[in-house]
N, C-alpha and C. Protein backbone atom coordinates (compact mmCIF):
# COMPACT_ATOMS: atom_id res chain seq x y z
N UNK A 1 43.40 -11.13 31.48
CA UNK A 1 44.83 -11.35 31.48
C UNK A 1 45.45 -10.64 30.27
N UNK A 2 46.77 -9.88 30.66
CA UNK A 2 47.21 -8.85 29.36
C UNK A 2 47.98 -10.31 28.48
N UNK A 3 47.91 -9.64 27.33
CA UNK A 3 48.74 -10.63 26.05
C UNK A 3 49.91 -9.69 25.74
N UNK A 4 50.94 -10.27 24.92
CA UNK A 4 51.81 -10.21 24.65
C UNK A 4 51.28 -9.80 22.93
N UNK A 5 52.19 -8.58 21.81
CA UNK A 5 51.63 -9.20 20.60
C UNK A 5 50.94 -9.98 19.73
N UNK A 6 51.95 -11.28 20.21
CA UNK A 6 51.83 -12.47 19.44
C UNK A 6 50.50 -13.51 20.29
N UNK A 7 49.83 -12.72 21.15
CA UNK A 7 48.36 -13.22 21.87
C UNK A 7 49.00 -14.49 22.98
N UNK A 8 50.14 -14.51 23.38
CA UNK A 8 50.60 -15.15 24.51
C UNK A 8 50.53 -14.33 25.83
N UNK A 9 50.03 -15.33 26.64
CA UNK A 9 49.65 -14.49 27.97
C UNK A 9 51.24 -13.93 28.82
N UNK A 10 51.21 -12.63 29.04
CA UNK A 10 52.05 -11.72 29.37
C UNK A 10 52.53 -12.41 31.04
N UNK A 11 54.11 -12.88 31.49
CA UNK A 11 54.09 -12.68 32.82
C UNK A 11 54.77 -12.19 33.24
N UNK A 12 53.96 -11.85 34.44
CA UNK A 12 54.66 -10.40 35.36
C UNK A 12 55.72 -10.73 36.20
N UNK A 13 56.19 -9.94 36.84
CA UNK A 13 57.21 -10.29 37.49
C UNK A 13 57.47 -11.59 38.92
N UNK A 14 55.67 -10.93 39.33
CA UNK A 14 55.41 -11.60 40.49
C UNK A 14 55.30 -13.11 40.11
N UNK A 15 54.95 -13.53 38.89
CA UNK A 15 54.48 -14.57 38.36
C UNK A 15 55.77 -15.34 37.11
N UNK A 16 56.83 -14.93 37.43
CA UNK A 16 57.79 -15.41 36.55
C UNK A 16 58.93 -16.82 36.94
N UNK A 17 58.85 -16.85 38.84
CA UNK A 17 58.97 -17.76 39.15
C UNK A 17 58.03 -19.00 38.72
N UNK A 18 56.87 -18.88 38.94
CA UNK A 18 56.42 -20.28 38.40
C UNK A 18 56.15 -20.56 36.72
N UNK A 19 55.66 -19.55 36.00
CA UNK A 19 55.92 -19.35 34.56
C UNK A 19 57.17 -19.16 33.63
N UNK A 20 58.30 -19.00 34.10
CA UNK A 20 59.41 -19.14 33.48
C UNK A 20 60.09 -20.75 33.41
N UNK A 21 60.76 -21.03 32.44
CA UNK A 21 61.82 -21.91 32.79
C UNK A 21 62.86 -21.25 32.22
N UNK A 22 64.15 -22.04 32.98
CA UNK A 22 65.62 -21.75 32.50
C UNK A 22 66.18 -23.09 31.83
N UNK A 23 66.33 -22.80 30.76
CA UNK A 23 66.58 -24.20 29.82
C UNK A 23 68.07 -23.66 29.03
N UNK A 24 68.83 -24.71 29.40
CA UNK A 24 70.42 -24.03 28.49
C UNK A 24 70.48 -24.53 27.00
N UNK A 25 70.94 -23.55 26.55
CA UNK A 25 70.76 -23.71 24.81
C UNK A 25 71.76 -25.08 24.88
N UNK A 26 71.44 -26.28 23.75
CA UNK A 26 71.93 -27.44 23.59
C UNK A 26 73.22 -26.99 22.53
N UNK A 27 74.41 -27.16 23.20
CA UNK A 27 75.83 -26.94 22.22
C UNK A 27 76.42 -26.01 22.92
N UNK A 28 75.62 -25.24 24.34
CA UNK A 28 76.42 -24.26 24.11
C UNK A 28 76.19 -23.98 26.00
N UNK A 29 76.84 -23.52 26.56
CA UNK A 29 76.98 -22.66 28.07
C UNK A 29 76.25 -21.92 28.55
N UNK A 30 74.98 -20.98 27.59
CA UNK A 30 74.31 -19.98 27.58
C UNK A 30 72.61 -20.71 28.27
N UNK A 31 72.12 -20.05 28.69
CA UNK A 31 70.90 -20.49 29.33
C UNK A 31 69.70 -19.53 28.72
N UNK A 32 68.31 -19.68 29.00
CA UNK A 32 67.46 -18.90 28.29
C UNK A 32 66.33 -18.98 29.45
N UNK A 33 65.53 -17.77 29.69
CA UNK A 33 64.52 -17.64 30.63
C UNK A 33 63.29 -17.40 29.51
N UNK A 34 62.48 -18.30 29.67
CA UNK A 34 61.51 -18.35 28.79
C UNK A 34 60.15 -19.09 29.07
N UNK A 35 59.50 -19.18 28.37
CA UNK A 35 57.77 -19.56 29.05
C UNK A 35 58.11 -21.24 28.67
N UNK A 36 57.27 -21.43 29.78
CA UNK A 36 57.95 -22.94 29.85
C UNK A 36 56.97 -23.98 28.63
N UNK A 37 55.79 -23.76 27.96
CA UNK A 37 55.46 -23.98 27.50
C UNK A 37 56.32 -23.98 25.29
N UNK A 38 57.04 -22.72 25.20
CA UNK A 38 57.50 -22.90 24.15
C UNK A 38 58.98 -23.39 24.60
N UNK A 39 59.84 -23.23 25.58
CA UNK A 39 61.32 -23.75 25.94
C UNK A 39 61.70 -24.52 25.10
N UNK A 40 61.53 -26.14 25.40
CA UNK A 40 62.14 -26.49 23.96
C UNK A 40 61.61 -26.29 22.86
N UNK A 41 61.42 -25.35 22.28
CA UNK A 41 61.44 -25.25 20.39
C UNK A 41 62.18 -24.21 20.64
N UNK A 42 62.16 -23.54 21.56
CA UNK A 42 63.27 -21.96 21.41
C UNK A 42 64.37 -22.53 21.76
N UNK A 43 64.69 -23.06 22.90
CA UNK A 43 66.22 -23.67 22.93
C UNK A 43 66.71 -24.44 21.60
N UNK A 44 66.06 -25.42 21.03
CA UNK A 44 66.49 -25.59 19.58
C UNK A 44 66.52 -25.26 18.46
N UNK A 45 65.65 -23.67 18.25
CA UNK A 45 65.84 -22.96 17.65
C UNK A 45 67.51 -22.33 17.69
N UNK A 46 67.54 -21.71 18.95
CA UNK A 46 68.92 -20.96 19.67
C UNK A 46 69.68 -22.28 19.26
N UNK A 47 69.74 -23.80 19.54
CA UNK A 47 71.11 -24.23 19.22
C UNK A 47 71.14 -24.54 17.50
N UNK A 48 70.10 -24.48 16.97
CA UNK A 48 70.36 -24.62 14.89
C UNK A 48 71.63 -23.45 14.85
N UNK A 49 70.78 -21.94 15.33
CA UNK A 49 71.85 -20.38 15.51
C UNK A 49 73.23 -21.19 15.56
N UNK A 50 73.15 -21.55 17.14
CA UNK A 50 74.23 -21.70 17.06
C UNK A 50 75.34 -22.65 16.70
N UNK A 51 74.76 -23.75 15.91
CA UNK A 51 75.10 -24.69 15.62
C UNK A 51 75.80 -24.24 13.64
N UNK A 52 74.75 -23.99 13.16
CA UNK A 52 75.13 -23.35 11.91
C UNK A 52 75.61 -21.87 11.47
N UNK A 53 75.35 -21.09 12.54
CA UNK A 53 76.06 -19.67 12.12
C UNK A 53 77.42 -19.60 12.25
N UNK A 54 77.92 -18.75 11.50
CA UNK A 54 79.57 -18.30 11.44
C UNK A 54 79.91 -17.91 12.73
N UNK A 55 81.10 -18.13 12.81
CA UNK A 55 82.04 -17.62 14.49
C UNK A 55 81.34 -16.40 14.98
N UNK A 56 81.07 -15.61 14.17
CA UNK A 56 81.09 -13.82 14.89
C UNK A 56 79.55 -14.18 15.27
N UNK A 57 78.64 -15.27 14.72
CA UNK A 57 77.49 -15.15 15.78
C UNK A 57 77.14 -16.52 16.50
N UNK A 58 77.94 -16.84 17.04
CA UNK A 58 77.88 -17.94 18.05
C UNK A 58 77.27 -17.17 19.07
N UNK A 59 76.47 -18.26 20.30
CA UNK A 59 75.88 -17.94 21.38
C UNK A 59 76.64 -17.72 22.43
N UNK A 60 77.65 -18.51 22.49
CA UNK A 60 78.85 -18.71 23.56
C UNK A 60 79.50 -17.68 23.89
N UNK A 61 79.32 -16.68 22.58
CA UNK A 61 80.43 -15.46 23.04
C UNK A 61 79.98 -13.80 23.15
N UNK A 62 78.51 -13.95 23.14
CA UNK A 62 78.23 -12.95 22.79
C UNK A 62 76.61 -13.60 23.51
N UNK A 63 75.96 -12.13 23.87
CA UNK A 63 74.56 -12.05 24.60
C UNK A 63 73.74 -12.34 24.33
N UNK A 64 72.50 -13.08 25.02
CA UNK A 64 71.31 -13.77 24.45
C UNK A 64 70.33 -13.02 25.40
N UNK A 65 68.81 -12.78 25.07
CA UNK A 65 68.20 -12.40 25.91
C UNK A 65 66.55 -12.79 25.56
N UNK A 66 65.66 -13.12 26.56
CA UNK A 66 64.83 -13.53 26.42
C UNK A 66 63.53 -12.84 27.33
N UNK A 67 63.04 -13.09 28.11
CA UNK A 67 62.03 -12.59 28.74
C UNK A 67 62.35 -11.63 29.54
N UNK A 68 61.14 -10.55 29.46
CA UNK A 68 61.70 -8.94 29.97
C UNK A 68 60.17 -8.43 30.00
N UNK A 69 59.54 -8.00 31.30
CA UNK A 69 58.26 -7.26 31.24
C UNK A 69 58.30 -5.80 30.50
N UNK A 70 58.19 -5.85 29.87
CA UNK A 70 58.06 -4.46 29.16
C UNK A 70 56.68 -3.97 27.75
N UNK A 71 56.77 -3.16 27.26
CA UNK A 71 56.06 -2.74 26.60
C UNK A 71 56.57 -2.77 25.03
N UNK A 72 56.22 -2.79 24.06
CA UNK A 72 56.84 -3.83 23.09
C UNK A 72 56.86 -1.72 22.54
N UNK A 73 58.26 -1.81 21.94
CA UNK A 73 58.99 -0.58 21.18
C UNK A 73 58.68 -0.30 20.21
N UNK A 74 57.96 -0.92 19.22
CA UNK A 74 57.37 -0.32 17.56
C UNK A 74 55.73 -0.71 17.37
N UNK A 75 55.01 -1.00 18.85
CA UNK A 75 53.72 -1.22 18.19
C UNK A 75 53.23 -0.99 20.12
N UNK A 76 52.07 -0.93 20.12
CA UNK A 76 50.95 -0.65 21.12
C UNK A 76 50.75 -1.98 21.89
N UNK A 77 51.14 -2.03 23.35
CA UNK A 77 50.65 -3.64 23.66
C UNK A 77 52.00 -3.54 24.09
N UNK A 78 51.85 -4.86 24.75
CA UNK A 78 52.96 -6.03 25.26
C UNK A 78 53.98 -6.81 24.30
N UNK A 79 55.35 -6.15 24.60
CA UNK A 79 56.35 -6.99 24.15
C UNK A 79 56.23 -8.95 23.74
N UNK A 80 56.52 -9.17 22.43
CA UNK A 80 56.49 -10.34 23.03
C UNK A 80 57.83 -10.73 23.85
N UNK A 81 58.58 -10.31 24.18
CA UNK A 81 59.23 -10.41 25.73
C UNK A 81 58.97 -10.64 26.70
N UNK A 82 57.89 -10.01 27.03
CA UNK A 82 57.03 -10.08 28.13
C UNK A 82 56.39 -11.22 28.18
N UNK A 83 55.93 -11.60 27.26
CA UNK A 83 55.70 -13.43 27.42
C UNK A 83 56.37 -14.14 27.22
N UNK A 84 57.56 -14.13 27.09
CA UNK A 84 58.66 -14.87 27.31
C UNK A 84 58.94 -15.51 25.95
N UNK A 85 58.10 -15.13 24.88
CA UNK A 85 58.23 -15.63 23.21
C UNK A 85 58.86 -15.46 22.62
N UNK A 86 60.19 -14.82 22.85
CA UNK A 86 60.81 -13.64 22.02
C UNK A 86 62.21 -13.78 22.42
N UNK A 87 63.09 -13.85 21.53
CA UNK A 87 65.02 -14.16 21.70
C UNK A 87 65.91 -13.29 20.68
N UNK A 88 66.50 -12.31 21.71
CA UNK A 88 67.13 -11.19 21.37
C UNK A 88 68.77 -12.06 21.36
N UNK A 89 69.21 -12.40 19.95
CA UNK A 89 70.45 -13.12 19.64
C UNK A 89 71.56 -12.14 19.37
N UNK A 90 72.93 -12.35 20.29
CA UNK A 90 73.49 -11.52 19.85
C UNK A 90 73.64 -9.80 19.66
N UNK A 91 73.19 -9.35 20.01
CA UNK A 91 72.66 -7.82 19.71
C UNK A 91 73.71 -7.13 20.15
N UNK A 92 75.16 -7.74 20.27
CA UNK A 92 76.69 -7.04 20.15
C UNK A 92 76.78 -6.85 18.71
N UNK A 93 76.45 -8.01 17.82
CA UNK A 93 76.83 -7.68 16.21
C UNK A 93 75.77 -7.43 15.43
N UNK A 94 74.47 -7.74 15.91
CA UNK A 94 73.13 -7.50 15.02
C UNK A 94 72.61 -6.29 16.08
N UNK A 95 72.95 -4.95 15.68
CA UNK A 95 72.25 -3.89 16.22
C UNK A 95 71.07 -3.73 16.41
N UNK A 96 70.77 -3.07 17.12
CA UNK A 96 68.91 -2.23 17.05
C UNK A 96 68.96 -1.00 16.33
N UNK A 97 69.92 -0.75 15.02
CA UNK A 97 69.65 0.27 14.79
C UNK A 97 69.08 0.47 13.02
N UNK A 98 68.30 -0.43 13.27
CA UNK A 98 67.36 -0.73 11.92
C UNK A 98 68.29 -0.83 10.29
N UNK A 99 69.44 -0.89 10.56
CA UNK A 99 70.61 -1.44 9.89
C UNK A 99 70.88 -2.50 9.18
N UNK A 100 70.81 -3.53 7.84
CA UNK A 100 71.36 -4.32 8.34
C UNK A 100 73.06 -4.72 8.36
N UNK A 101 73.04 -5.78 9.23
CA UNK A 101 74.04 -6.72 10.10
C UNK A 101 74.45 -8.11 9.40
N UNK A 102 73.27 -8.32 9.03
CA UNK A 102 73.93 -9.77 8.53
C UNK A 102 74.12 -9.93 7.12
N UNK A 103 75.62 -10.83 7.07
CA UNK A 103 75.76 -11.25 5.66
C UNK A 103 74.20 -12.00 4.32
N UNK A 104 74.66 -12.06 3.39
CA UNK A 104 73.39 -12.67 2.46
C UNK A 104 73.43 -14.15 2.93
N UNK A 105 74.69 -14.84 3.20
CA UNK A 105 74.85 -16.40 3.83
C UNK A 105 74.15 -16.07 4.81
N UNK A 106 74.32 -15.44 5.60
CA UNK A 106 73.48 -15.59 7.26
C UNK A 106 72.37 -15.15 6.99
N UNK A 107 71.63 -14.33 6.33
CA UNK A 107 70.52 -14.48 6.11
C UNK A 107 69.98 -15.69 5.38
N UNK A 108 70.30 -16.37 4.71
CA UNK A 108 69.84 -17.59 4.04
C UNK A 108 70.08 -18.62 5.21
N UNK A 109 70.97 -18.41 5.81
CA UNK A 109 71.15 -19.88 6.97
C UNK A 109 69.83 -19.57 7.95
N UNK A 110 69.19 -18.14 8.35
CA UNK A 110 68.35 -18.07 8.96
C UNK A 110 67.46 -18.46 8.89
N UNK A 111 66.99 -17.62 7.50
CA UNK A 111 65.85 -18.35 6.92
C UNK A 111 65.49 -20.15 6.99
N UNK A 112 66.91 -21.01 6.61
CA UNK A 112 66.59 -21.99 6.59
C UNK A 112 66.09 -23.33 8.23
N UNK A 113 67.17 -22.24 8.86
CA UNK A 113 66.91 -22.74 10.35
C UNK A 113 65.45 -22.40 10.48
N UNK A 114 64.67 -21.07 10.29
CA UNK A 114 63.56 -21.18 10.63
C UNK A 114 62.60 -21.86 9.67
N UNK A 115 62.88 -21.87 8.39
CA UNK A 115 61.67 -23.09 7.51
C UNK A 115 61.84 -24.58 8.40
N UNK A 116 62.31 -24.86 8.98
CA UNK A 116 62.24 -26.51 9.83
C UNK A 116 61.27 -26.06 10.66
N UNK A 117 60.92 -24.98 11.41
CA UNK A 117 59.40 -24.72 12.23
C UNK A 117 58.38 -24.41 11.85
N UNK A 118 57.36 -25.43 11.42
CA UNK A 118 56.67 -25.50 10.45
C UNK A 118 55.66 -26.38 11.15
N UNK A 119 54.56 -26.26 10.60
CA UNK A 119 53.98 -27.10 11.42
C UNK A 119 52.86 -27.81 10.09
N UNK A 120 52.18 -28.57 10.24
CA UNK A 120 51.66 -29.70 8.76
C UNK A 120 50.98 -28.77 7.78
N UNK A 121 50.59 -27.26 8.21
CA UNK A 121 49.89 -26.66 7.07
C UNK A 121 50.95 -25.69 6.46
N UNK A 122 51.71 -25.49 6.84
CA UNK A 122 53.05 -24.79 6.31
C UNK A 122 53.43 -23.79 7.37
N UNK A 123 52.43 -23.38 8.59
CA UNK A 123 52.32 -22.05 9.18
C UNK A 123 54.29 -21.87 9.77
N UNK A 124 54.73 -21.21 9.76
CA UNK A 124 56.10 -20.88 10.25
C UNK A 124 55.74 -19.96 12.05
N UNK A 125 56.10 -21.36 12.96
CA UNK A 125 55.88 -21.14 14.09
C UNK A 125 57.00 -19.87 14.76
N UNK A 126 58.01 -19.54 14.06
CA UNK A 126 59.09 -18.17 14.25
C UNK A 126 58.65 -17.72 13.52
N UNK A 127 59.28 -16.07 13.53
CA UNK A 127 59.29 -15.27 12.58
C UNK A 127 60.59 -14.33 12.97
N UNK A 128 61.37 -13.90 12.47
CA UNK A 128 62.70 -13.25 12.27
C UNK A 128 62.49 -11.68 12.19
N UNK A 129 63.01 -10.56 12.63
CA UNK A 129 62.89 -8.55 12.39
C UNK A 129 64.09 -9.06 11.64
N UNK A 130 64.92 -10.13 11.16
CA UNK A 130 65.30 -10.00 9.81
C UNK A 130 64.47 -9.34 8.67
N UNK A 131 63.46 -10.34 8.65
CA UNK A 131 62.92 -10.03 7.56
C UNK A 131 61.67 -8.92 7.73
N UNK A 132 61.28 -8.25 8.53
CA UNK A 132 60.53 -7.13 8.58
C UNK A 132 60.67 -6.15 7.67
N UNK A 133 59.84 -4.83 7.73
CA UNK A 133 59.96 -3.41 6.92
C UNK A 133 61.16 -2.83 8.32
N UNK A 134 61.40 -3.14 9.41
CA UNK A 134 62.37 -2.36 10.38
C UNK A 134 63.01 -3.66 10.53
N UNK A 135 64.06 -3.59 10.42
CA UNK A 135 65.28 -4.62 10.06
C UNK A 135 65.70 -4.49 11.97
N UNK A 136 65.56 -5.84 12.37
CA UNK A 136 65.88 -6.48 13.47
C UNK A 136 66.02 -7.95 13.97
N UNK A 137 67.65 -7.95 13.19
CA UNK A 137 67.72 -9.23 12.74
C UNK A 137 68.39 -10.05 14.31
N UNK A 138 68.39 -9.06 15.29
CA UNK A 138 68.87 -10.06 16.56
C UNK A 138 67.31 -11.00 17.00
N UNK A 139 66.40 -9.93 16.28
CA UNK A 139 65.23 -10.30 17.20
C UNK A 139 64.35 -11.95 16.23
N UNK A 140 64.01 -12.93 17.02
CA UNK A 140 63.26 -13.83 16.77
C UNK A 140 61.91 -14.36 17.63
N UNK A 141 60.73 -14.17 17.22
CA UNK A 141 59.40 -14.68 18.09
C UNK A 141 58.98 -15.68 18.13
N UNK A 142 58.21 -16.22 18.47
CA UNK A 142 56.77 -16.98 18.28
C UNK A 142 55.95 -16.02 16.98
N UNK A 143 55.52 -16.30 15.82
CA UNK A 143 54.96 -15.62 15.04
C UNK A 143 53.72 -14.91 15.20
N UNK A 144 53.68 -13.77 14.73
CA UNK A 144 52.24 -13.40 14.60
C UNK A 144 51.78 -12.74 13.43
N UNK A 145 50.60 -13.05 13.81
CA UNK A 145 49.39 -13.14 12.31
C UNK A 145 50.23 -11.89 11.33
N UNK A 146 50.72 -10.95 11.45
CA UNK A 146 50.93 -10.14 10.67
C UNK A 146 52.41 -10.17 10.05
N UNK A 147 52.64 -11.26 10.15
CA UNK A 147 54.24 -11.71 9.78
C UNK A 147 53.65 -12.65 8.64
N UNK A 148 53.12 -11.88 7.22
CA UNK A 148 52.96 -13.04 5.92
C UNK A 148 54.20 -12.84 5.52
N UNK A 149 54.95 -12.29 5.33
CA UNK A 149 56.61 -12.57 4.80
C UNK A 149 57.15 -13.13 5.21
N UNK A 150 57.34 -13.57 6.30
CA UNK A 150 57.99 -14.79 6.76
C UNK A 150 57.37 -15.92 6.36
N UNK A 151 55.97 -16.33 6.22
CA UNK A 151 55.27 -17.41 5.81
C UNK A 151 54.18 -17.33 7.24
N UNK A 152 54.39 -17.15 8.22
CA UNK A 152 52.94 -16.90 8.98
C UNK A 152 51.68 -16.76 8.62
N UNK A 153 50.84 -18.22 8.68
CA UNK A 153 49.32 -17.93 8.44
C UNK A 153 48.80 -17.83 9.74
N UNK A 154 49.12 -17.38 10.46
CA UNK A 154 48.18 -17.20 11.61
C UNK A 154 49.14 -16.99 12.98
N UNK A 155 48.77 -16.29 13.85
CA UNK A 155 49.55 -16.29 15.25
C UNK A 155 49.61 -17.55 15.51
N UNK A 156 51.35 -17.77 16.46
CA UNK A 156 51.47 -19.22 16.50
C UNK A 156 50.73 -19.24 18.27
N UNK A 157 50.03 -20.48 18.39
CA UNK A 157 49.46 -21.23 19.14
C UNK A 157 49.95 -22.42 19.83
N UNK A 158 49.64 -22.96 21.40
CA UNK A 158 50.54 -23.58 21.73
C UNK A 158 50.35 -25.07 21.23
N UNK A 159 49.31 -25.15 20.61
CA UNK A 159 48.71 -26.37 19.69
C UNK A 159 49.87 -26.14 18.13
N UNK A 160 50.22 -25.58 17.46
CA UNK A 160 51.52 -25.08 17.02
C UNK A 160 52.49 -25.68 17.64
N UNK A 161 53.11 -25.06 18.84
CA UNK A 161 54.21 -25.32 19.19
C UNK A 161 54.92 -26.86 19.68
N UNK A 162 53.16 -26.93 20.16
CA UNK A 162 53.59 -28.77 20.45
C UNK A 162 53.44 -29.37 19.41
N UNK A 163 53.24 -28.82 18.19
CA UNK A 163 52.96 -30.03 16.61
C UNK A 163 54.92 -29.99 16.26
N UNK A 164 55.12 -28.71 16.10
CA UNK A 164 56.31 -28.71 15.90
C UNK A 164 57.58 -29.57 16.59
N UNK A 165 56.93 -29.12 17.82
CA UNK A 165 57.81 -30.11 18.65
C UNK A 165 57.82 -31.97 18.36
N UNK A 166 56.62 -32.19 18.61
CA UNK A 166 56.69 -33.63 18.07
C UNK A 166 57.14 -34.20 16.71
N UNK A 167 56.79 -33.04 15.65
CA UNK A 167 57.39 -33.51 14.50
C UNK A 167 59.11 -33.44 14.10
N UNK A 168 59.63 -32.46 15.14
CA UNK A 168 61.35 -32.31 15.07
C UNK A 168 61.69 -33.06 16.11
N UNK A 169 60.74 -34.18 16.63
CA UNK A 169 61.18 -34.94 17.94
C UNK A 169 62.23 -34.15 19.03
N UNK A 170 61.58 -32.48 19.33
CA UNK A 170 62.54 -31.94 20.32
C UNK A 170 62.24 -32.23 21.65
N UNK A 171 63.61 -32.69 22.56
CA UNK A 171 63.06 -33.17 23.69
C UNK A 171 62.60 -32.32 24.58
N UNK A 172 62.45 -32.30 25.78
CA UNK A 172 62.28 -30.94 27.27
C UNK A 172 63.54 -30.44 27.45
N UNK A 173 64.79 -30.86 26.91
CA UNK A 173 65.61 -29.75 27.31
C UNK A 173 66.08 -29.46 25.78
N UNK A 174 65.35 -29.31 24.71
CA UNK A 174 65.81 -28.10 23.42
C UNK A 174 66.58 -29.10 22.81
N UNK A 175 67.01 -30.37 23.01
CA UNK A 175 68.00 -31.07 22.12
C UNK A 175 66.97 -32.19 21.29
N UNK A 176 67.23 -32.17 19.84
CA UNK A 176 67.04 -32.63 19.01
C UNK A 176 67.71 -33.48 17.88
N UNK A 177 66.79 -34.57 17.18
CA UNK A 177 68.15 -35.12 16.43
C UNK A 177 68.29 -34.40 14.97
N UNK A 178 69.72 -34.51 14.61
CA UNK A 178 70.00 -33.23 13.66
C UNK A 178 69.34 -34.11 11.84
């Protein structure tokens, strides 16, 4: 079975009906197609975004994008898109053009939204192309092993994702208490 980067199993198109869910970001109108196994921590990831970012990057008004079979654009292998790990925020005001986009506040609000995904050894279950050597600050994953600047000790795992989840008490549809 092909993987994704971040060692999440890749699904195909034929296989996206039963491996996808559509879970709507909590706060907001916008919906997310994503592996049904990480859904809620990414939907409550997407509503912290959109809960604490400034007007110009709300979810409500501007494009969200999530699972996409493709071939991942700066490295060899499978998008993590393609496994559905991966949330392209906004990318009307945070370009792809290795630029950056965001204020020093929005970078610190990021950062802080993602230190809450954490799991008991410190591992940071996201990781942000904020903070990369190629600045891609729409883009947010499931972490992998080669993300130590963000705080990543290890590719995140779905033993990860469900620690996180239980410890931010997030429910099945992405809403959490603040």
């Amino acid at each position: 079975m092909a993987t994704s980067l971040n060692g999440w199993p890749v699904i195909t198109p034929a296989l996206a009906p039963l491996q996808l869910w559509t879970i709507t970001i909590p706060g907001t109108k916008r919906t997310l197609r994503i592996a049904k196994p990480a859904a809620p921590l990414l939907a409550a990831f997407a509503a912290d975004w959109h809960r604490l970012m400034p007007a110009r990057l709300k979810l409500d008004t501007g494009p969200v994008a999530c699972w996409c079979y493709r071939q991942a654009r700066a490295a060899n292998g499978f998008s993590d898109h393609a496994s559905a790990t991966a949330l392209d925020l906004r990318w009307d005001v945070l370009k792809a053009d290795n630029k950056r986009h965001m204020t020093d506040q929005e970078l610190g609000t990021l950062r802080a939204i993602l230190g809450k995904y954490v799991t008991a050894d410190g591992h940071h279950v996201l990781a942000s192309g904020a903070f990369w050597g190629k600045t891609d600050e729409m883009h947010t994953e499931l972490s992998q092993g080669w993300d130590r600047a963000n705080g990543a000790k290890r590719t995140t795992t779905l033993k990860d994702v469900q620690q996180v989840i239980e410890r931010l008490h997030i429910a099945g549809d992405g809403t959490r208490p603040i």
